[in-house]
Protein backbone atom coordinates (compact mmCIF):
# COMPACT_ATOMS: atom_id res chain seq x y z
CA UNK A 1 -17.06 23.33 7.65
CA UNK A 2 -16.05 20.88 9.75
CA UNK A 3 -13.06 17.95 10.15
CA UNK A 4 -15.23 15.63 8.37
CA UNK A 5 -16.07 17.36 5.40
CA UNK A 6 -12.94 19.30 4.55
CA UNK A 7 -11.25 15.19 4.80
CA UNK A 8 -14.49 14.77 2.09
CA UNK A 9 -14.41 17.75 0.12
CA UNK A 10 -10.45 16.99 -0.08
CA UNK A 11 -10.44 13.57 -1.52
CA UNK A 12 -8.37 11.93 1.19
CA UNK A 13 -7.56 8.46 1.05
CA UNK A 14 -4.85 5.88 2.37
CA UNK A 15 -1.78 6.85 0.70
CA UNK A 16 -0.24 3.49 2.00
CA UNK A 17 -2.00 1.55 -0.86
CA UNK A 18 -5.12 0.55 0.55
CA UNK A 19 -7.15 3.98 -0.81
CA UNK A 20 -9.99 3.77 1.79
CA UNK A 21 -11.73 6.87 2.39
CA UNK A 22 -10.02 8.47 5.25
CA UNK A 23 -13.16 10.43 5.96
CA UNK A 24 -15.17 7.65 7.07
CA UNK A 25 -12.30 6.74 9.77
CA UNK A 26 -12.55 10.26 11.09
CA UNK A 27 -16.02 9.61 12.16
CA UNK A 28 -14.87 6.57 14.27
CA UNK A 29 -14.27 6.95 18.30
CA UNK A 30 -11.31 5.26 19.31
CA UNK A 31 -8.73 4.66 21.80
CA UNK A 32 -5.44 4.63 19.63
CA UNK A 33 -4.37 6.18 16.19
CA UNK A 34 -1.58 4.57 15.00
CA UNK A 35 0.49 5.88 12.32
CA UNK A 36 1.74 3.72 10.01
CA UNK A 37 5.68 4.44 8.90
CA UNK A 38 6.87 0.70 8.89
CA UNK A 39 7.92 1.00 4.89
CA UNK A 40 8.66 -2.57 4.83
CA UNK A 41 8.46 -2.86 0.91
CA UNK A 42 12.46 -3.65 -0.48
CA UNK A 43 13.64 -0.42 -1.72
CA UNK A 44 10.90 1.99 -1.35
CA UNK A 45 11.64 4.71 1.21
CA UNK A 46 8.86 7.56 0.47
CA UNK A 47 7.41 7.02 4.00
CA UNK A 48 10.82 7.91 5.32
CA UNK A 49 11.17 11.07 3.24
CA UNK A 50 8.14 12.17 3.97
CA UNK A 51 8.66 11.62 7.89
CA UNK A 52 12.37 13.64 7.82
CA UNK A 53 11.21 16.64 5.33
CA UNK A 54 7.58 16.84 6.66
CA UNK A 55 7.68 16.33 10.05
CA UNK A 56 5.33 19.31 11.41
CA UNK A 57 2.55 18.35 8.66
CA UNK A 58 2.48 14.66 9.70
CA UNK A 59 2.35 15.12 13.43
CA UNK A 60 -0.23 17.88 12.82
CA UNK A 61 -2.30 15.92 10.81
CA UNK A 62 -2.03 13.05 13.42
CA UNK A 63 -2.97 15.37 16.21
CA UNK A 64 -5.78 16.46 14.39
CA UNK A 65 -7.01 12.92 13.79
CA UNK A 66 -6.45 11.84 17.48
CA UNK A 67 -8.70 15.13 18.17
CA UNK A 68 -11.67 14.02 16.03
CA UNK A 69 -11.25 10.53 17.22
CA UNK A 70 -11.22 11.22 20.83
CA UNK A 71 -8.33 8.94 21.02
CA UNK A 72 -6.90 8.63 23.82
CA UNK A 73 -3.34 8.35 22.53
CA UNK A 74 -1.43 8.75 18.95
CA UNK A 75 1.91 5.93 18.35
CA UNK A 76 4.43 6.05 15.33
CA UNK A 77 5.34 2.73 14.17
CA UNK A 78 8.92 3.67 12.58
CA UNK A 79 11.64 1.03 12.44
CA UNK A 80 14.65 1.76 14.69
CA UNK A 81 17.20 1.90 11.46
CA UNK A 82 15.20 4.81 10.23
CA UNK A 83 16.94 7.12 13.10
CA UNK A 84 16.19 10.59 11.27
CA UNK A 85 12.81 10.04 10.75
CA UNK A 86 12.46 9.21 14.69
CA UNK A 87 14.41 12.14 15.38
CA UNK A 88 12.29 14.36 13.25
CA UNK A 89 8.85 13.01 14.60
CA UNK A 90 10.45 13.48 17.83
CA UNK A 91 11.44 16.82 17.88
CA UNK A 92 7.84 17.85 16.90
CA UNK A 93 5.30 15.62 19.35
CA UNK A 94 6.58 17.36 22.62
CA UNK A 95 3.22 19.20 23.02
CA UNK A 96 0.68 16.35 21.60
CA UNK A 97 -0.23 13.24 22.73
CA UNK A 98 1.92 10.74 20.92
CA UNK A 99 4.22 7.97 21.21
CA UNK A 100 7.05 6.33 19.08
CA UNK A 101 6.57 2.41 18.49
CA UNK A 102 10.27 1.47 17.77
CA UNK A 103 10.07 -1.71 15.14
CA UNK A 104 12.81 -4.22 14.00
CA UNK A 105 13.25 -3.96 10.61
CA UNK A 106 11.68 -7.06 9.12
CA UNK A 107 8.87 -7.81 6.60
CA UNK A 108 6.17 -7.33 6.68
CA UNK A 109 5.98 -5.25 10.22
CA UNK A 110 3.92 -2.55 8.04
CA UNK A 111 0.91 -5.23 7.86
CA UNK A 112 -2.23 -3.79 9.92
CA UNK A 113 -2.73 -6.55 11.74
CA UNK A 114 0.67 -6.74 12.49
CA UNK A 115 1.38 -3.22 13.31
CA UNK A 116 -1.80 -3.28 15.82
CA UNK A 117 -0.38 -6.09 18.01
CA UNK A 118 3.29 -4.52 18.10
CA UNK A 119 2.05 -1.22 19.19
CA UNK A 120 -0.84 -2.02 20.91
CA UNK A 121 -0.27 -6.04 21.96
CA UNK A 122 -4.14 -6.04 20.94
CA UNK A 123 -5.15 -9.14 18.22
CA UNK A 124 -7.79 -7.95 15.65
CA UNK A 125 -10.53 -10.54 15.10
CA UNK A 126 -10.25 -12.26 12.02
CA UNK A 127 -11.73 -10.82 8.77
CA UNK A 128 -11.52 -7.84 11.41
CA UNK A 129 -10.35 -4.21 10.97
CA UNK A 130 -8.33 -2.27 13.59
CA UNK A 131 -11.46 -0.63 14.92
CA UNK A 132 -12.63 -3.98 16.17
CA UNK A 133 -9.89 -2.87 19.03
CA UNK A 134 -10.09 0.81 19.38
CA UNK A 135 -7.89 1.35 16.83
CA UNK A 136 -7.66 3.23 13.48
CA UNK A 137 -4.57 3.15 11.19
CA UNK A 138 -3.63 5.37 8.87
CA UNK A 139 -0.05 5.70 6.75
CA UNK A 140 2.08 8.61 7.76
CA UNK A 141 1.78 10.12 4.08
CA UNK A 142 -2.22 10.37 4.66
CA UNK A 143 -1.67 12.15 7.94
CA UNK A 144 0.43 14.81 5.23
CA UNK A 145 -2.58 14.90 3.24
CA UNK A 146 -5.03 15.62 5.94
CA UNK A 147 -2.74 18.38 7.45
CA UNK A 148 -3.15 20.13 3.99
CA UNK A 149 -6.93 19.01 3.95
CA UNK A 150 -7.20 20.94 7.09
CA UNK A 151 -6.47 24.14 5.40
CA UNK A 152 -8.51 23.76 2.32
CA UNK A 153 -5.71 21.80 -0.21
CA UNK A 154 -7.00 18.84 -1.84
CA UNK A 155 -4.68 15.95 -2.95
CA UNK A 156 -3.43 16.85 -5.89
CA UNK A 157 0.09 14.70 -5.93
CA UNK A 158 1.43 11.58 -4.80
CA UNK A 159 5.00 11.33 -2.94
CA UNK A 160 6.35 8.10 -4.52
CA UNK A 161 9.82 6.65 -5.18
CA UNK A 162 11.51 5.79 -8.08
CA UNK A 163 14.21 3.64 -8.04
CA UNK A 164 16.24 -0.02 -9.09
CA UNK A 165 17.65 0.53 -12.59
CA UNK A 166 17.33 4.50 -13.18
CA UNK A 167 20.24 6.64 -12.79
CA UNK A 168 19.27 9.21 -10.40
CA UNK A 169 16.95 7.50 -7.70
CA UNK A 170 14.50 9.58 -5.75
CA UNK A 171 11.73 10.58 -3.99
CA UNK A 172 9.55 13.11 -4.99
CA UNK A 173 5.77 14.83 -5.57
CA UNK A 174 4.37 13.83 -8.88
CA UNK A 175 1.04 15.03 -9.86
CA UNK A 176 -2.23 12.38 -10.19
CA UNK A 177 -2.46 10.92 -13.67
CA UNK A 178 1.34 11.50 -14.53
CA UNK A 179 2.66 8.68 -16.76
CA UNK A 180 5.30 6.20 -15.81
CA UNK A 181 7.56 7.04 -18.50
CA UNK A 182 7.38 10.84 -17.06
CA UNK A 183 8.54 9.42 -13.79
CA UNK A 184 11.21 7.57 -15.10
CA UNK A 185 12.20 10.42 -17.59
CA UNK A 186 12.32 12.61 -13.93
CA UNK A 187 14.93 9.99 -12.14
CA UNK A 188 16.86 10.45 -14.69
CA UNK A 189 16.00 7.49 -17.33
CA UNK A 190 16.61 4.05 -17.43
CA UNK A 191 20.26 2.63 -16.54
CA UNK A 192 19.33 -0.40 -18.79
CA UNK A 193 17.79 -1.29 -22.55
CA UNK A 194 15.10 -3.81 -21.33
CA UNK A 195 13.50 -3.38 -18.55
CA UNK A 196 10.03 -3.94 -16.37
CA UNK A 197 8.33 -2.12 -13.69
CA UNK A 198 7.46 -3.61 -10.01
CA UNK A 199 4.12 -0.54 -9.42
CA UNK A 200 4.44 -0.21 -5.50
CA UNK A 201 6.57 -2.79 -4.64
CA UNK A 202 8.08 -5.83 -5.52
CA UNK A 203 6.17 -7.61 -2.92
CA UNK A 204 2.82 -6.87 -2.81
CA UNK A 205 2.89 -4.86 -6.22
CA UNK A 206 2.04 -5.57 -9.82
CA UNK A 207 4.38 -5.84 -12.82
CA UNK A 208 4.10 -3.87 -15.97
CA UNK A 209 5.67 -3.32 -19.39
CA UNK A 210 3.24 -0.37 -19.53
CA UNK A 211 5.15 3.47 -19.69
CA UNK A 212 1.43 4.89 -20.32
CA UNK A 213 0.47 3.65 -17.24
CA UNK A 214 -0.22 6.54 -14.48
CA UNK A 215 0.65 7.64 -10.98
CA UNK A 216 -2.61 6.90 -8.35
CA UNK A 217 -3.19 8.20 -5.16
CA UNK A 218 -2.46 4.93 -4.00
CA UNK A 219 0.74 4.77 -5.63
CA UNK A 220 3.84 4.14 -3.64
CA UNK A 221 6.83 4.28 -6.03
CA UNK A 222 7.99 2.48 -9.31
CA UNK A 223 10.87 -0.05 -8.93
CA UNK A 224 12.58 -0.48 -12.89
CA UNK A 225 13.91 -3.76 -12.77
CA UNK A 226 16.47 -4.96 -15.95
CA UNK A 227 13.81 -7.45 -18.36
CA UNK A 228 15.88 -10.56 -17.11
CA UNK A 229 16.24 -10.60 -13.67
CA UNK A 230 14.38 -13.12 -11.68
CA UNK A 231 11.68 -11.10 -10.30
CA UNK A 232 10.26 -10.26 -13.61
CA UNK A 233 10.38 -13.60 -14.68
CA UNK A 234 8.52 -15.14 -11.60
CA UNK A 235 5.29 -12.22 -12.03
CA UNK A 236 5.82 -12.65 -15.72
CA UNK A 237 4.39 -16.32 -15.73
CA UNK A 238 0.94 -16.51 -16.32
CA UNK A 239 -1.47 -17.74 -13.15
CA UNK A 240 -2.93 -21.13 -14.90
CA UNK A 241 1.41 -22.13 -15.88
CA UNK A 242 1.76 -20.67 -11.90
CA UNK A 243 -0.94 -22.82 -10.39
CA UNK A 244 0.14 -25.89 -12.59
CA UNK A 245 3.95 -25.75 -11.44
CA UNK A 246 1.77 -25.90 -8.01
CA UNK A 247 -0.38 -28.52 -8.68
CA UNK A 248 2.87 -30.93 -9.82
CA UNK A 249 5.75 -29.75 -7.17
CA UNK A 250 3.89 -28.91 -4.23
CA UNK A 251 5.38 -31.64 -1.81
CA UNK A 252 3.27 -30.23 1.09
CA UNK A 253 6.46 -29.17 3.34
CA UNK A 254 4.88 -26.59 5.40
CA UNK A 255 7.42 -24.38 5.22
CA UNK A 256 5.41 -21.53 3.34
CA UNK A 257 2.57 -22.15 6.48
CA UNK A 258 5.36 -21.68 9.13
CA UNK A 259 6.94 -18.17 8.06
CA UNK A 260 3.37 -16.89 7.44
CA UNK A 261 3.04 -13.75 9.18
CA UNK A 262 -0.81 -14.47 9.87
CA UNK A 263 -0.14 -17.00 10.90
CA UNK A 264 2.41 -16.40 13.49
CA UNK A 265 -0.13 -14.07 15.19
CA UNK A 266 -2.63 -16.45 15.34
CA UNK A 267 -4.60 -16.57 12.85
CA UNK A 268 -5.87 -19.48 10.71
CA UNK A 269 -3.74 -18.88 7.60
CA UNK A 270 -1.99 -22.04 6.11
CA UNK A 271 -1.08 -21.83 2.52
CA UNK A 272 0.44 -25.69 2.19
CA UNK A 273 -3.32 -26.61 2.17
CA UNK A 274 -4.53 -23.67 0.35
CA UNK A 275 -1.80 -25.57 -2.43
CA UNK A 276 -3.92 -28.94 -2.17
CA UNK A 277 -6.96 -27.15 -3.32
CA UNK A 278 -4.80 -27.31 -6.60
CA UNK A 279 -4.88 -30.95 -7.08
CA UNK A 280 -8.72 -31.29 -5.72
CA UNK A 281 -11.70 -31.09 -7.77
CA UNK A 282 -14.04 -27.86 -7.28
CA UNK A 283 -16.61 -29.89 -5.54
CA UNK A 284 -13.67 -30.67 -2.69
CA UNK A 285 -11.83 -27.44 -2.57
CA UNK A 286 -13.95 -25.79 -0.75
CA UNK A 287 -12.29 -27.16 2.12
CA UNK A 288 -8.84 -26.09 1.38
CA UNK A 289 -9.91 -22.68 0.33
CA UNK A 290 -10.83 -21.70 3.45
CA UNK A 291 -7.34 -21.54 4.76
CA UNK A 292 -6.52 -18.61 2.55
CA UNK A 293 -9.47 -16.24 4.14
CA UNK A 294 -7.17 -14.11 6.40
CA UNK A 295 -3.77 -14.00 4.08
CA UNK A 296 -2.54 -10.43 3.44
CA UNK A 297 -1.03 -11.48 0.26
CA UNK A 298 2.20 -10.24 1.69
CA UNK A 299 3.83 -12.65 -0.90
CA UNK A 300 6.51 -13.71 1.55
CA UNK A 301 5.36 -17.33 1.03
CA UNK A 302 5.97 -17.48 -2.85
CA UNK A 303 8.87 -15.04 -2.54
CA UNK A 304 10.90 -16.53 0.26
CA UNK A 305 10.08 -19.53 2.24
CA UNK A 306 8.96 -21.84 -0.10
CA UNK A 307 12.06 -24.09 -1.08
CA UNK A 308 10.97 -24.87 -4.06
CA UNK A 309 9.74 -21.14 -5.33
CA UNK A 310 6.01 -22.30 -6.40
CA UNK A 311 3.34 -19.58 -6.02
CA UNK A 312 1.51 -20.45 -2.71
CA UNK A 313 0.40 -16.53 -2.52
CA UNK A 314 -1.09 -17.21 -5.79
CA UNK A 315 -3.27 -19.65 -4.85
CA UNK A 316 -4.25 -18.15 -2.05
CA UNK A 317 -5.22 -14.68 -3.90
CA UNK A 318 -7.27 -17.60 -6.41
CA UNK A 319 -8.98 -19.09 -3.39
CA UNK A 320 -10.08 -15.96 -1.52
CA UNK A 321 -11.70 -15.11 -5.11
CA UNK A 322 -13.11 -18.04 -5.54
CA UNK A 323 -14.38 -18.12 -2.32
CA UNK A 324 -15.97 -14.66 -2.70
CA UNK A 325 -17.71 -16.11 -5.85
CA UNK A 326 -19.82 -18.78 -3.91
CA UNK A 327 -20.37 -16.91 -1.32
CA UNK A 328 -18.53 -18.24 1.24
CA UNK A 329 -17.72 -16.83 4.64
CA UNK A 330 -14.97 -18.67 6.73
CA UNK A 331 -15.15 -18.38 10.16
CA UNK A 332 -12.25 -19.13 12.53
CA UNK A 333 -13.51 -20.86 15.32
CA UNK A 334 -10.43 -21.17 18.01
CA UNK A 335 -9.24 -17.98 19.55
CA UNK A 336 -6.60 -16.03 18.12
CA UNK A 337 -2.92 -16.87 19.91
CA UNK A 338 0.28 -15.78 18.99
CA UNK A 339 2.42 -18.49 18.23
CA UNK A 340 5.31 -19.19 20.75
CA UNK A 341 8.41 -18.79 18.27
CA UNK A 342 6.97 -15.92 16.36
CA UNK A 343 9.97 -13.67 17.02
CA UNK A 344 12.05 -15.97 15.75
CA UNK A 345 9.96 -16.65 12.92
CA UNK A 346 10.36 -12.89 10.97
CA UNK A 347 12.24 -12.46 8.12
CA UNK A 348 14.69 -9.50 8.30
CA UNK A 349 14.37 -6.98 5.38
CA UNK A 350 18.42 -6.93 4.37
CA UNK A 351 18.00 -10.76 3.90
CA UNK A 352 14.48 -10.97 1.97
CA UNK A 353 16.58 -8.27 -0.05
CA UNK A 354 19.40 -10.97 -0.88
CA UNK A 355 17.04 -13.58 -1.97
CA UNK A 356 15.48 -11.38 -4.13
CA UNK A 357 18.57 -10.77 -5.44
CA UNK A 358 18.02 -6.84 -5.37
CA UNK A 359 21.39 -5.69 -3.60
CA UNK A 360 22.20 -4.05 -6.27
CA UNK A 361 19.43 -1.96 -6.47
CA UNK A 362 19.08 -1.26 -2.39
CA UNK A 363 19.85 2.40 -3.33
CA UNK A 364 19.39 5.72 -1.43
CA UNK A 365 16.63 7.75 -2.74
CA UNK A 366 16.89 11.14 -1.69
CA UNK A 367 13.87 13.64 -1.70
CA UNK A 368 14.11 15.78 -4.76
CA UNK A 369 11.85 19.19 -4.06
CA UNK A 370 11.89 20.02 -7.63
CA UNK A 371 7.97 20.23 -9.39
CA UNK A 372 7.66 17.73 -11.93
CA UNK A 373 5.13 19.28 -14.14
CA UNK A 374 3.93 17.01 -17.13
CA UNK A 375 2.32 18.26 -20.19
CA UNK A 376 -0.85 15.98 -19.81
CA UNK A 377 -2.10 13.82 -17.38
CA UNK A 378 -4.21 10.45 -16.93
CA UNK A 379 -6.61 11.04 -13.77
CA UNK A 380 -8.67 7.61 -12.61
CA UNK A 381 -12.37 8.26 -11.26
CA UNK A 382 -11.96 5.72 -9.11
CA UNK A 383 -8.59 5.59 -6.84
CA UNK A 384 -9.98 4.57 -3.95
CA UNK A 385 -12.24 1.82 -1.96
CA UNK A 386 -16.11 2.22 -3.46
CA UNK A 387 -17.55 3.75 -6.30
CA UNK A 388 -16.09 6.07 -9.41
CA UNK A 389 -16.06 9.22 -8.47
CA UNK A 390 -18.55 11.25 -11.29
CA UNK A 391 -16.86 14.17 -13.10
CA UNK A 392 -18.26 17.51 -12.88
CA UNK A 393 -16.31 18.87 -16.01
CA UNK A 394 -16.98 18.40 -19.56
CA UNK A 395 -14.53 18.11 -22.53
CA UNK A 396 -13.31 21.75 -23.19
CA UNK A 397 -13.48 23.24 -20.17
CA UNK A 398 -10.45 25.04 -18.23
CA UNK A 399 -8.98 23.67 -14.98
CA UNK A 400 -7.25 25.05 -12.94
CA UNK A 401 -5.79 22.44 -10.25
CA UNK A 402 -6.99 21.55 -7.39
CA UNK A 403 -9.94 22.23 -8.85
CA UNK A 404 -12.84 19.49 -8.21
CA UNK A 405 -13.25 17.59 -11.63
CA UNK A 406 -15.34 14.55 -10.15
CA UNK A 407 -17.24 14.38 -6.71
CA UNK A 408 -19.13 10.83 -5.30
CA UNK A 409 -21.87 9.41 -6.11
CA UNK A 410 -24.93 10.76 -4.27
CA UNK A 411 -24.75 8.43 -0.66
CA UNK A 412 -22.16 6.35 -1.87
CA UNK A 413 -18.51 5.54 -0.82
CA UNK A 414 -16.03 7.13 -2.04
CA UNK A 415 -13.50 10.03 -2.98
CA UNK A 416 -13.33 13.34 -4.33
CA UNK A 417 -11.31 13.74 -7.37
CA UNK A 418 -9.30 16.92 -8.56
CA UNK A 419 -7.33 18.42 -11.02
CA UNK A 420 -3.75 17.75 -10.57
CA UNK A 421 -2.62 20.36 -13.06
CA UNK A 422 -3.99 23.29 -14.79
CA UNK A 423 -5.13 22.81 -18.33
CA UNK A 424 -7.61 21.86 -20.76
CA UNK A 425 -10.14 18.72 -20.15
CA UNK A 426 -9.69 16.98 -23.84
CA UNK A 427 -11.35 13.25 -22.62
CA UNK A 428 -13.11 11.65 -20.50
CA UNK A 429 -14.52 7.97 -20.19
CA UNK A 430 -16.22 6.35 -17.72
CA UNK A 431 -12.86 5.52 -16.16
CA UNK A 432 -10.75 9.00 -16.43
CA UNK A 433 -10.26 12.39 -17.54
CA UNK A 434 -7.07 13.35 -19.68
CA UNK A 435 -5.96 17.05 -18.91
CA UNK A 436 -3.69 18.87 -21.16
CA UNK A 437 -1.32 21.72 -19.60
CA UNK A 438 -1.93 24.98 -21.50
């Protein structure tokens, strides 16, 4: 069997949050694998435990990749505060072909496009992917995974953190499908009465009031945020009461357009006219839509340089959809240039942190080796980029785990599923199977 297939037969995908099938990138030739431990989400820090306790896996699993690739050269992209996970990388990339990228610690340096050019000083085209220019990118947790894939061990578990308002933050292994509440239960409980939940960051994440909902492979912590603060309260609004507070306040500043990371590197991102779509009927917006094409949805605009904290990210993640409805493909037509005051431009984490108001919950999260075995779990057919996987179990029957409980669809794209505990298969829909430990 070879590197290919055991990635397939595994069920790797990008642990980062993206969840594309890391076997396809395997297949690629390149120049450069870049691995991808930025961690610039506030308060998450599994990337960094997995860096400082896994060290030999990660670099092993990079080496392997840079193998398959015929890349000519493997970087780290690791901030410079995150010493011990430099040292650890370090100490174990002597005999291999790899670099460390040192990056300041500012948001959001994890963003592909971003990462590329730091490492690399290569620009992606736009609507382009890192292979455009010899590049593949993959988060240091999915290097992990493929290590393990390597020698037959499918992912079964999900390094995440859990953190903000629980009384013994951490980072640990919890197996696919495990519920939120089991998580929270593990770290401890809750520190507060009310609370809500920020699902992989408070940035880029969602918000839920939701304890049944379940660990992914794509998940990269919990953050348990008390019901009041003002974090909940911004996600908690609706989109139509978000696009109206848009559509009155928007005073067209530009501020949200000059701190836009995308922008900054070139690209044709400006979310003050993305906002004028708002007050523009559909036949005219068109126009202003197009603007939003190449955002990441980083959510720095909404979150931190807009003065008057409308939703510009919002409209933008409404205009890319809208834009997908009809159809339409924007094309940027001037080169890509990296604007001249771009350095000076980035938002540094420990401030975004303070206007978020999340000092408080800026906690250490230590790894925590301990199994967390749940009684049942939850596990999604489709946890990746493509199609459901298809189970290949029926109700009743004994897993054990790691045992392959839904493979893809016949020439389609997508990932191998397995069990992430031993038990009994009691359910399945057409979206999951619920295993029960016996």
């Amino acid at each position: 069997m070879d590197f290919v297939e055991k990635l397939l037969n595994a069920g790797v995908v990008g642990a980062g949050g993206a969840g594309f099938p890391t076997h396809i990138k395997a297949k690629s030739k390149v120049e450069f694998v870049i691995a991808n431990g930025a961690e610039c989400e506030p308060l998450l820090h599994k990337d960094f435990e997995v860096m400082v306790n896994f060290a030999p896996e990660v670099v092993n699993g990079m080496s392997l990749m840079i193998e398959n690739t015929s890349a000519r050269l493997g970087y780290f992209g690791i901030k410079s505060k995150n010493a011990k996970a430099i040292e650890a990388i370090e100490s174990n990339i002597s005999d291999h072909p790899i670099e460390i990228c040192e990056l300041g610690d500012f948001y959001p340096a994890g963003d592909e496009y971003e990462l590329v050019y730091s490492v690399t000083k290569r620009l992606i085209p736009p609507a382009g992917i890192p292979l455009n220019v010899g590049c593949i990118v993959n988060n240091v947790e999915t290097f992990f995974n493929i290590s393990r894939a390597a020698e037959g061990i499918p992912v079964t578990d999900k390094l995440l953190t859990v953190t903000g308002a629980v009384k013994k933050p951490s980072t640990f292994f919890a197996p696919l499908g495990t519920s939120f509440e089991k998580l929270i239960d593990y770290a401890g409980g809750p520190s507060v009465r009310d609370y809500a939940i920020f699902v992989s960051g408070v940035m880029m994440g969602s918000l839920t009031y939701d304890l049944n909902e379940v660990v992914k492979k794509t998940t990269a912590g919990i953050i348990v945020l008390p019901k009041d603060h003002y974090l909940v309260n911004r996600k908690g609004r609706s989109q139509p009461s978000k696009l109206r507070i848009g559509k009155s306040a928007c005073d067209q500043c530009s501020s949200c357009t000059e701190f836009c990371p995308r922008y900054l590197l070139g690209y044709n991102v400006q979310p003050h006219k993305v906002m004028r779509s708002l007050v523009f009927t559909s036949a005219s917006s068109e126009l202003w839509n197009q603007y939003a094409e190449l955002c990441c949805s980083c959510g720095l605009c909404s979150l931190y340089s807009c003065p008057e904290e409308l939703y510009p990210k919002e409209a933008c993640d409404q205009s890319k959809a809208e834009m997908r409805k009809a159809s339409f493909k924007y094309v940027q037509s001037h080169p890509v240039k990296v604007h001249p005051i771009k350095e000076g431009r980035r938002v540094p984490v420990k401030q975004l942190i303070k206007k978020l108001n999340l000092q408080n919950f800026n906690l250490h999260t230590p790894f925590n080796k301990e199994e967390l075995i749940p009684h049942s779990v939850k596990i999604y057919l489709k946890q990746h980029v493509g199609e459901p996987s298809v189970p290949v179990v029926k109700i009743g029957d004994h897993v054990k785990k790691g045992q392959l409980i839904a493979a893809i669809p016949e020439g389609k794209l997508g990932a191998n599923v397995h069990a992430s505990i031993g038990g009994k298969v009691t359910e399945i829909s057409e979206d999951y199977l619920k295993i029960i430990a016996v």
